[in-house]
Protein backbone atom coordinates (compact mmCIF):
# COMPACT_ATOMS: atom_id res chain seq x y z
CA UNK A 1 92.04 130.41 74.78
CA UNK A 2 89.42 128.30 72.71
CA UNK A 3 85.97 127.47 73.14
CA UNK A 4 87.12 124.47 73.46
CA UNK A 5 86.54 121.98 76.39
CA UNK A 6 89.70 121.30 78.40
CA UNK A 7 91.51 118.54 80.95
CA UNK A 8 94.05 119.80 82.87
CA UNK A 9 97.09 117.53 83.44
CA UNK A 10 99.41 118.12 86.93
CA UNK A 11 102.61 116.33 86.11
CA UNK A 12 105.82 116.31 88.44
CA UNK A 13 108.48 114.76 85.59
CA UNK A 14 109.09 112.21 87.59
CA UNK A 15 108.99 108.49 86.81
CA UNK A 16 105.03 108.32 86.18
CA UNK A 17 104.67 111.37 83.65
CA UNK A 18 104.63 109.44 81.30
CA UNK A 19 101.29 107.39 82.36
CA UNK A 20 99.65 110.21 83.50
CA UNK A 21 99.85 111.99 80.01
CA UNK A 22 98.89 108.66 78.57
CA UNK A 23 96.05 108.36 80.05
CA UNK A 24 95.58 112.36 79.50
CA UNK A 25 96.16 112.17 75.52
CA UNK A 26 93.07 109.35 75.80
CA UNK A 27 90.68 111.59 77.43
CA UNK A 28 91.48 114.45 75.78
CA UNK A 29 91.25 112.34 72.11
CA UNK A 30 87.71 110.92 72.99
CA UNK A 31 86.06 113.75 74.45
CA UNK A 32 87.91 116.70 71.72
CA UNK A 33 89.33 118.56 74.92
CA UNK A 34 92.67 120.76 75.12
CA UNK A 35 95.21 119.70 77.00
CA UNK A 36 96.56 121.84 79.59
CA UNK A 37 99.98 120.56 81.32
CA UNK A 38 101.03 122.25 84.68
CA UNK A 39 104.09 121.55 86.49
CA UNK A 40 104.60 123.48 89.83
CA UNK A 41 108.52 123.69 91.34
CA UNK A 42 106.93 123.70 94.80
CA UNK A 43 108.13 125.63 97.69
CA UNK A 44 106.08 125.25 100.98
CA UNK A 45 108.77 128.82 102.12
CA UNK A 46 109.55 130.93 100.07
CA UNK A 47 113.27 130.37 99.21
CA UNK A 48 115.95 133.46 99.97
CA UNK A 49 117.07 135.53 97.03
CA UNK A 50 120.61 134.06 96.83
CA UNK A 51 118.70 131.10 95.37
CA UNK A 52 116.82 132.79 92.60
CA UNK A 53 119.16 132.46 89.77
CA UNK A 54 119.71 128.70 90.95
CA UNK A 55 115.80 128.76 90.45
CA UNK A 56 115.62 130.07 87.47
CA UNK A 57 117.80 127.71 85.95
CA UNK A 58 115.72 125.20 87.43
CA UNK A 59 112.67 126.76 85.57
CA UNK A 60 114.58 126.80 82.18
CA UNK A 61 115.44 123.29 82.43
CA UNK A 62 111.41 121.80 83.65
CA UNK A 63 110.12 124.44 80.57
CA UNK A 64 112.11 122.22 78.09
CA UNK A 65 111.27 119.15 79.34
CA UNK A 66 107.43 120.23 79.19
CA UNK A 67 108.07 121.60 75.73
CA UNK A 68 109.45 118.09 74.51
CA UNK A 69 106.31 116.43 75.86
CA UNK A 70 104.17 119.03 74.14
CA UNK A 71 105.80 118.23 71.26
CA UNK A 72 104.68 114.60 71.77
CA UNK A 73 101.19 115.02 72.14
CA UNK A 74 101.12 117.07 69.54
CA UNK A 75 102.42 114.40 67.59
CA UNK A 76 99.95 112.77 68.55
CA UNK A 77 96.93 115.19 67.16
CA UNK A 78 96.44 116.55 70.87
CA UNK A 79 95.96 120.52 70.89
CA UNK A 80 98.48 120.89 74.15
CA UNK A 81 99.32 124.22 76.16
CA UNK A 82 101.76 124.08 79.20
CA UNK A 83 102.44 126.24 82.65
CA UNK A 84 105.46 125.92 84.76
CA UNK A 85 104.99 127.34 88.04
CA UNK A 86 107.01 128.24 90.52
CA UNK A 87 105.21 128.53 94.19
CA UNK A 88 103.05 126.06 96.62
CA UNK A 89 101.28 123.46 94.88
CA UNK A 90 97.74 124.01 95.91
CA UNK A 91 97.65 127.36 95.18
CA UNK A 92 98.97 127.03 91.93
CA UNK A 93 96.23 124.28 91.27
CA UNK A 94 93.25 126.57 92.12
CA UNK A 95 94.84 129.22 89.94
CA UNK A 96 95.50 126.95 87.28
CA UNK A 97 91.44 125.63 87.46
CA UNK A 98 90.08 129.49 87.73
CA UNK A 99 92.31 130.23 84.70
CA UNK A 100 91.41 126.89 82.20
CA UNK A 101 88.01 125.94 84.19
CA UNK A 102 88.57 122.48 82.77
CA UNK A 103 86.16 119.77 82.90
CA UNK A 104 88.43 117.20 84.57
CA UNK A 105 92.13 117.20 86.37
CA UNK A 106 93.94 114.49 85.86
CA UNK A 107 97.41 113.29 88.65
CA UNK A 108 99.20 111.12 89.55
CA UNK A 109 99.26 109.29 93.12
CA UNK A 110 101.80 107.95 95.53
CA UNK A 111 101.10 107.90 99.27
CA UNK A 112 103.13 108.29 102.00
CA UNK A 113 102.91 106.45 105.50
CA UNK A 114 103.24 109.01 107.83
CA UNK A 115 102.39 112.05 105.85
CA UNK A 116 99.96 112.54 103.36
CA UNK A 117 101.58 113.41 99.33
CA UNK A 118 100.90 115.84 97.07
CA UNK A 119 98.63 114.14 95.24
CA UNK A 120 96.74 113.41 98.29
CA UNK A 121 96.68 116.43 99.87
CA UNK A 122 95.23 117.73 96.16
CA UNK A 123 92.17 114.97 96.06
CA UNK A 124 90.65 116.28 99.40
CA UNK A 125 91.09 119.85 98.79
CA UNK A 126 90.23 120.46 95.16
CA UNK A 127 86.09 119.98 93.77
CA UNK A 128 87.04 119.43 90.38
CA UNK A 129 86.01 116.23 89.22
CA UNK A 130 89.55 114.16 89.71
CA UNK A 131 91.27 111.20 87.62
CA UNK A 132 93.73 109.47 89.84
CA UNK A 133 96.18 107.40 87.88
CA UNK A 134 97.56 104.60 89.45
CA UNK A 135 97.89 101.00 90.35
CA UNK A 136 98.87 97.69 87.89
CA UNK A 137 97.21 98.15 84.93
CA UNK A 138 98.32 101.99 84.28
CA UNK A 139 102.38 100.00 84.63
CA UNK A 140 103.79 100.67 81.39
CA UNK A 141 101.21 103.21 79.83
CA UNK A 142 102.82 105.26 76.99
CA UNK A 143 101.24 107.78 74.77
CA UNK A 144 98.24 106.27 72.33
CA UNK A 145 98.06 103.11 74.22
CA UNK A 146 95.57 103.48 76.71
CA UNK A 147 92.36 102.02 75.92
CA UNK A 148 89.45 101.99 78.75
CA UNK A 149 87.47 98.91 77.79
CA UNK A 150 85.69 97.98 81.31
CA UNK A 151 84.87 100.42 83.90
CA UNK A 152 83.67 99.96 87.46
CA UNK A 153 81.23 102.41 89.96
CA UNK A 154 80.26 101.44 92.73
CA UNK A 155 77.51 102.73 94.43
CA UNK A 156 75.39 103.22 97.50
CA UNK A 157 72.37 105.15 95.88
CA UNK A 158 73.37 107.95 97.48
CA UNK A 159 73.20 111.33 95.41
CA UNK A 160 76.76 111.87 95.64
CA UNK A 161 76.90 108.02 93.92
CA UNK A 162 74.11 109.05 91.52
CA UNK A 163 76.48 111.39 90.16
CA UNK A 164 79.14 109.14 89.82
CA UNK A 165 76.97 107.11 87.45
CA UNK A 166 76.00 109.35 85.24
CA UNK A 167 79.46 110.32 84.94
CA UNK A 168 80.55 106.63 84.22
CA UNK A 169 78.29 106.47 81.65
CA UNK A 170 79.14 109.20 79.72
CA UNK A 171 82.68 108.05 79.99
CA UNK A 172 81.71 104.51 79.11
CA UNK A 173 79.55 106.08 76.09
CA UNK A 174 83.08 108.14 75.09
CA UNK A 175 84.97 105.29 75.42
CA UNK A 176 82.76 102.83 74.09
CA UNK A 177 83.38 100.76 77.29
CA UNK A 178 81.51 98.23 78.96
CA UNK A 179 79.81 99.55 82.58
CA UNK A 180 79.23 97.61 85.80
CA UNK A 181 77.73 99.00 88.52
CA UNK A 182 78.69 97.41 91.83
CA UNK A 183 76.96 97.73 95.61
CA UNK A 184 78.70 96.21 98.58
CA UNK A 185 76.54 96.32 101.59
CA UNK A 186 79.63 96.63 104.20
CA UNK A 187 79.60 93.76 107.06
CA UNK A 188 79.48 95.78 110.38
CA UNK A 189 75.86 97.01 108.80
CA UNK A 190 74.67 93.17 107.73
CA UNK A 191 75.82 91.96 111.18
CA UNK A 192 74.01 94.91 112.85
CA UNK A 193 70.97 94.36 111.08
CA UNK A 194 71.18 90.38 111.33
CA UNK A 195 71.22 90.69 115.51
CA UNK A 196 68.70 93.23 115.67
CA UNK A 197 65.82 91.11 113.63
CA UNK A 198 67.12 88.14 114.68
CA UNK A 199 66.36 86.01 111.48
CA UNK A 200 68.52 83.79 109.57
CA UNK A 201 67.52 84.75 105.78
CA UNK A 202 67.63 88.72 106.56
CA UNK A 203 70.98 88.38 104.87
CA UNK A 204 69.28 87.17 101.76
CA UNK A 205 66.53 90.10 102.14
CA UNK A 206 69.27 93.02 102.18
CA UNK A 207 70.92 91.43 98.78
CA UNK A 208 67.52 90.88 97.71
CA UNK A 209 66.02 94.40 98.15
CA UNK A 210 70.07 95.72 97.07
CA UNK A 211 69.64 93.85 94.09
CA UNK A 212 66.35 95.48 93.19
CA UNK A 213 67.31 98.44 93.49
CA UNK A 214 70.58 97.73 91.30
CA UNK A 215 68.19 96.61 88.47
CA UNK A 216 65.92 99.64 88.50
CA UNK A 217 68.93 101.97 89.04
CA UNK A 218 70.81 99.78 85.66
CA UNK A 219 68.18 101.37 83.03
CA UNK A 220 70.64 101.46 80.94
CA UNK A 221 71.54 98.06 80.51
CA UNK A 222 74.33 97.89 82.73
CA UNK A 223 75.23 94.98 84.59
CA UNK A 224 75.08 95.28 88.13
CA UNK A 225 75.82 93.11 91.18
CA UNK A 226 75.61 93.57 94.80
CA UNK A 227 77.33 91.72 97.87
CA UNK A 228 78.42 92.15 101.05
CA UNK A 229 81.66 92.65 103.00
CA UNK A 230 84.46 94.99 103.15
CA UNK A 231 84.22 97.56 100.44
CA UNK A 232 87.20 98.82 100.78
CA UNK A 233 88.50 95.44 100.06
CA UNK A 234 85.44 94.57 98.09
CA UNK A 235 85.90 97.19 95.39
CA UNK A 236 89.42 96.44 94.40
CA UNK A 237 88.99 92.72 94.70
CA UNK A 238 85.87 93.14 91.58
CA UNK A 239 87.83 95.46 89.63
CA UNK A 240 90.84 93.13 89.68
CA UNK A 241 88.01 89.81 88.82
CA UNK A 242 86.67 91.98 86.16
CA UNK A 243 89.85 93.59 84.83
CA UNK A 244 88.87 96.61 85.02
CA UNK A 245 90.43 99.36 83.16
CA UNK A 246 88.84 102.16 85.19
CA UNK A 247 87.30 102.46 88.68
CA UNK A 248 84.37 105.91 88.40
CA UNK A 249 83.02 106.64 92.38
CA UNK A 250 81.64 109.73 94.18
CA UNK A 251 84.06 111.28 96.57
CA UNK A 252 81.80 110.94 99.18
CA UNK A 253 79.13 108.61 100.66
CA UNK A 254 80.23 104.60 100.12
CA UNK A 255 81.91 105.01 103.90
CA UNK A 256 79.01 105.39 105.80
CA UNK A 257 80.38 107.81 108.70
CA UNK A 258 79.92 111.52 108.35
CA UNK A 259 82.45 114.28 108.22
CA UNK A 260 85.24 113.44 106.14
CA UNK A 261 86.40 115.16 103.49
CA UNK A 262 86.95 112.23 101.31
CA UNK A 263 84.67 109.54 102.56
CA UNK A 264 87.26 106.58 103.79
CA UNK A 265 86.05 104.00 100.79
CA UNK A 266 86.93 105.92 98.05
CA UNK A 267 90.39 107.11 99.86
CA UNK A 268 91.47 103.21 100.63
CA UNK A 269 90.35 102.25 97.27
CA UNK A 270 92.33 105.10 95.65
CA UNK A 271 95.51 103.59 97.41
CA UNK A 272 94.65 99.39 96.48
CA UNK A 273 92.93 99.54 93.23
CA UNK A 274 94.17 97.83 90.68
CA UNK A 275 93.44 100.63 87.77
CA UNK A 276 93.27 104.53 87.74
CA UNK A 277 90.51 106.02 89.16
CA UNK A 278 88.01 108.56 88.72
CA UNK A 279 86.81 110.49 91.52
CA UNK A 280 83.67 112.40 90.71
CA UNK A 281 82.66 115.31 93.48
């Protein structure tokens, strides 16, 4: 092991390995991190003995595979190690994070109607901070051609969202990127508000004192821009407008209910947005 920082990179060698170590061999090229690759044969029982050699095999054949794409990113001046693993998956992923302690984990997503997936089941249960690649503009993403030119955080001045922005821009400084900073003030609370005081321009007043605090909270020379309606909608929609190339928000807060282990804004976004995102805990 190094001194190095390092990213750790869960990849399943399935169809979107490929995009996930793109977008791996970026991060790990701007901020001078390691690379750590883990790919876990998961098995929620463990499997008789008669199977072990059929295992085994199995083993053999993922190690090579890894190895080839080590070879790539080496290739490509990234300083790679791999794991194959055989066992359950989240165990092997809080192993894997107690053994590298790396600064961010990047996966993959694909979500399932009736039951949650992998990568799902990994966001809510893991606190390192998370990049989630998916949607449209991750499509075709190969090794040394990712480049994260716009990136998107909402907020909702919450601490958990403060976080989230200082993340984004130290990722937008790495990146050299361009930062907006985005508030939706969701509907059900503008109606709420609008019956209780009763006054036609209150909606004005919430965007007004929203967009106030956007300004002081964009000392950095960020744009920023606040609305209202759906954020779950909301989000996605701007990131698509803007193009965005990556989507930075807190894991919790933006849902306003309590008790959920990803707040339910940052899990609906994860599943419509039109770029990766980066969930910060």
């Amino acid at each position: 092991m190094t001194g190095r920082p390092c990213i750790l990179a869960g990849i399943d060698l399935g169809p979107d390995t490929e995009k996930v170590l793109a977008y791996a061999a970026c991060a790990a090229s701007a901020s001078g991190s390691r690379l750590q690759l883990l790919y876990v044969i998961d098995y929620m029982l463990t499997p008789p003995a008669y199977l072990s050699s059929y295992i085994e095999e199995e083993k053999r054949r993922e190690e090579e595979e890894m190895a080839a794409w080590t070879s790539r990113l080496g290739a490509a001046g990234i300083e790679t190690g791999q794991g194959t693993v055989i066992g359950r998956l989240h165990e092997a992923f809080v192993e894997a994070l107690a053994e590298f302690s790396p600064d961010l984990l990047i996966i993959g997503h694909r979500s399932h109607l009736l039951r949650p997936s992998s990568s799902e089941r990994l966001i809510r249960s893991l606190s390192v901070p998370m990049l989630v690649v998916r949607g449209r503009a991750a499509g075709g993403a190969s090794i040394g051609s990712v480049r994260i030119s716009r990136i998107l955080c909402p907020v909702d001045f919450s601490d958990c969202s403060a976080k989230a922005v200082a993340a984004a821009r130290r990722y937008a400084e790495m990146f050299s990127s361009e930062l907006r900073l985005l508030h939706v003030i969701p509907s059900h609370i503008m109606k709420e508000r609008l019956g209780r005081h009763n006054c036609g321009r209150f909606e004005d007043l919430l965007l007004a004192e929203a967009a106030k605090k956007m300004a002081a909270l964009s000392r950095h020379a960020e744009e920023g821009e606040a609305l209202h309606g759906d954020p779950c909608e909301a989000i996605p929609a701007v990131a698509e407008e803007l193009g965005a190339d990556l989507v930075v928000m807190g894991a919790r807060g933006l849902s306003y209910l309590k008790g959920m282990l990803v707040g339910s804004t940052t899990e609906a976004v994860l599943k419509t947005s039109p770029c990766p995102v980066l969930v910060v805990r």
